[in-house]
Protein backbone atom coordinates (compact mmCIF):
# COMPACT_ATOMS: atom_id res chain seq x y z
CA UNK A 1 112.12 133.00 138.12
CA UNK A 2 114.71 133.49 135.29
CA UNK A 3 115.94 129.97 135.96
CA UNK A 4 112.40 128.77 135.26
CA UNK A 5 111.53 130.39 132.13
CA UNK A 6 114.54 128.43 129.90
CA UNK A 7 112.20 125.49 130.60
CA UNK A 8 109.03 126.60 128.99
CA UNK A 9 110.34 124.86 125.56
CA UNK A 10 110.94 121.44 127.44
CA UNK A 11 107.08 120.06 126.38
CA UNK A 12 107.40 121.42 123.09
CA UNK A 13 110.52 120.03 122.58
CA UNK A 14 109.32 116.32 123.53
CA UNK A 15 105.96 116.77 121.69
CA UNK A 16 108.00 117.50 118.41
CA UNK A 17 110.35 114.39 119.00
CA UNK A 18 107.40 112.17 119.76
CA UNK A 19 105.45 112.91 116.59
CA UNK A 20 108.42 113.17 114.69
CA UNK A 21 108.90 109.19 116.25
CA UNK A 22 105.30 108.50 115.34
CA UNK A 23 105.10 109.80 112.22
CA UNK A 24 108.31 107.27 110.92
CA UNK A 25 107.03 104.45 111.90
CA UNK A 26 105.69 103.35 108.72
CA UNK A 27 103.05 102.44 106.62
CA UNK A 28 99.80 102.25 108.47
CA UNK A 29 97.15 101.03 105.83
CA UNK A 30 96.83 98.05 103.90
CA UNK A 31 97.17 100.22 100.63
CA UNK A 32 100.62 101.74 102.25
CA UNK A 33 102.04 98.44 102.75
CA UNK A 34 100.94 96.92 99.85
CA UNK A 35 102.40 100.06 97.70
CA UNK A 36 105.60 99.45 99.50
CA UNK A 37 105.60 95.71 98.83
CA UNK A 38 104.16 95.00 95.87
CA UNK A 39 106.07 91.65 94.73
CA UNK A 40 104.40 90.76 98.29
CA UNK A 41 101.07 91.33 97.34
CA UNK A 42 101.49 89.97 93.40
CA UNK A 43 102.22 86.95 94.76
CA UNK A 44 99.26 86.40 96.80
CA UNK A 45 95.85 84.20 95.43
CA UNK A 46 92.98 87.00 93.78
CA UNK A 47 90.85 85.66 96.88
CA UNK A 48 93.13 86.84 99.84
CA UNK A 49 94.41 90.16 97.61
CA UNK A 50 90.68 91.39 97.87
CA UNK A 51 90.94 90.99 101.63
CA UNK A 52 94.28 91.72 102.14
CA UNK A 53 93.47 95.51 100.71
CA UNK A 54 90.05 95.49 103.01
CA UNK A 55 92.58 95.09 105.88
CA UNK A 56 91.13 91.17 106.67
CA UNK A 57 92.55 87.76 107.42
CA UNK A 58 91.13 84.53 107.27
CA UNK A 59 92.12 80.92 107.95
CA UNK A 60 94.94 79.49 105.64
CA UNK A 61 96.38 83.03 104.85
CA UNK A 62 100.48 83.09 105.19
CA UNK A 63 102.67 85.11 107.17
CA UNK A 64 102.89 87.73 104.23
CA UNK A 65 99.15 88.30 103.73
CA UNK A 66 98.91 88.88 107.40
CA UNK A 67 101.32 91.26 107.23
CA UNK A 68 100.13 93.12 104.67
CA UNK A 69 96.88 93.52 105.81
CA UNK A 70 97.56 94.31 109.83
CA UNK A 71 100.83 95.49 109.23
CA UNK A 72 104.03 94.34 111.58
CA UNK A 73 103.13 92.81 115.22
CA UNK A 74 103.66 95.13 118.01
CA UNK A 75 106.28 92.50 119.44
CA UNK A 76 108.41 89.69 118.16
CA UNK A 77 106.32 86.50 117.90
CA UNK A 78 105.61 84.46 120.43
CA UNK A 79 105.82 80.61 120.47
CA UNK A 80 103.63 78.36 122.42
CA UNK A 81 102.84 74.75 121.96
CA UNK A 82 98.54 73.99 121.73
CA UNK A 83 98.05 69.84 121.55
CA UNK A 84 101.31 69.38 120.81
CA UNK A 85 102.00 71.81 118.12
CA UNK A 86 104.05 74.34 118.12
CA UNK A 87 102.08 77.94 116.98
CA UNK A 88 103.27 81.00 116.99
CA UNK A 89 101.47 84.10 117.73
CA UNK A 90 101.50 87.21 116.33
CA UNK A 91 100.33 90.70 118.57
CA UNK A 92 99.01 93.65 117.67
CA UNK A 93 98.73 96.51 120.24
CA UNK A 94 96.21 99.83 120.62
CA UNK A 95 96.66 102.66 122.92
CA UNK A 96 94.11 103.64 125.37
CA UNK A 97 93.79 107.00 126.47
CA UNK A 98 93.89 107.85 130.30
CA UNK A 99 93.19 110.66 132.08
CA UNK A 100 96.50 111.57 134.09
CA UNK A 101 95.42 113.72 137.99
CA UNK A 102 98.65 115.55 139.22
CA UNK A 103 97.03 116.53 142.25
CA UNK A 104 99.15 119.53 143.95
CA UNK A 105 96.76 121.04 146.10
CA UNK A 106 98.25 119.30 148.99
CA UNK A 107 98.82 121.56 151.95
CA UNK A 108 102.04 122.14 153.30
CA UNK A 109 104.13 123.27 156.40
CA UNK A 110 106.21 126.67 156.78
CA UNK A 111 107.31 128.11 159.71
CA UNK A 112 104.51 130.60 160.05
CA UNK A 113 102.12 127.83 159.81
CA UNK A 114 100.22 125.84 157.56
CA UNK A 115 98.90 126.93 154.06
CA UNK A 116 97.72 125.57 150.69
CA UNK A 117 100.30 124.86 147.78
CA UNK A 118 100.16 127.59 145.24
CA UNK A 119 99.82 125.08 142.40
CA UNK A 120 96.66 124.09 140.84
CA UNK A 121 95.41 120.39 139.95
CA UNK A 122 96.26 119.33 136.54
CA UNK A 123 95.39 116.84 134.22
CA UNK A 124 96.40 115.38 131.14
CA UNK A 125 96.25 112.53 128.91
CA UNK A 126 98.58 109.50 128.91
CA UNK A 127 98.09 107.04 126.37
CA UNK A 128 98.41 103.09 127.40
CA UNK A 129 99.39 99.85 125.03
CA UNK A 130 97.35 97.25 125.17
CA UNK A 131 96.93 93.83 123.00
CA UNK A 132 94.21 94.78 120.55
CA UNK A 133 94.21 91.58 118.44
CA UNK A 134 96.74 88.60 118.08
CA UNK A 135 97.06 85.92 114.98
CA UNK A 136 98.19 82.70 115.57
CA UNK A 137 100.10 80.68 112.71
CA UNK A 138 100.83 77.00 112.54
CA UNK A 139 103.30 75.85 109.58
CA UNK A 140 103.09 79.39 108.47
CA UNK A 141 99.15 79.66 108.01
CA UNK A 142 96.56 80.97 110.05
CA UNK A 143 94.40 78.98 112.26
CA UNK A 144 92.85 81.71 114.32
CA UNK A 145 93.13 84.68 115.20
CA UNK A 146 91.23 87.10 117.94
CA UNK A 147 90.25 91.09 118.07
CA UNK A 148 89.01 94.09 120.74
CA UNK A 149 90.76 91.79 123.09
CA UNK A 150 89.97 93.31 126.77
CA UNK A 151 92.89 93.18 129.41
């Protein structure tokens, strides 16, 4: 049992790294990002600066604006060609929480018969990515853009 017990700090170990991970990964508001980039924002029109710091886009905004206000895409942009045009498409991704079922109440085999496994059922909580919203820009302005996307 000795063997087992220098394992008990394992999950506390990889919950610390995680949030440590999650924790630098940047601004996460519009008023974050704009304090971190404020030449960005200065040079933006008073009509898109009012949205930009409510954390909305509209039609005609730039690549910087966007940014500011949704923050970075959750992958590098993609490219694809609509009538001819070539657009590029910016994602943005949630994460979903799931319950997780380790089921280990399966019964197994000794040699003085069958009997149930000692170890209860757990669950848990994974949490999955999934495109929440995309933008899409054409010559470096929006010209739509989509939300609570459903997979």
């Amino acid at each position: 049992m000795k063997a087992l017990s220098q394992y008990r700090y394992i999950p506390l170990l990889i919950g610390s790294i995680a949030g440590l991970s999650l924790s630098s990964c940047g601004s996460v508001t519009p008023a974050d990002r704009i304090a971190a980039h404020p030449a960005m924002f200065s040079a933006l029109p008073p009509g898109q600066k009012a949205l930009v710091q409510q954390g909305k886009i509209e039609e005609g905004m730039g690549r910087d604006a966007v940014f500011l206000a949704w923050g970075k895409p959750a992958s590098p942009p993609a490219h694809i060609h609509n009538r001819g045009n070539n657009v590029e498409r910016w994602y943005y991704t949630s994460y979903v929480p799931v319950t997780v079922v380790n089921d280990n109440s399966y019964p197994m085999f000794s040699p003085w018969g069958w009997y149930g496994n000692p170890y209860p059922t757990t669950t848990g909580t994974a949490f999955v990515p999934q495109n929440s919203a995309y933008v899409e820009f054409e010559n470096g302005k929006v010209i739509s853009w989509a939300t609570n996307l459903q997979n």
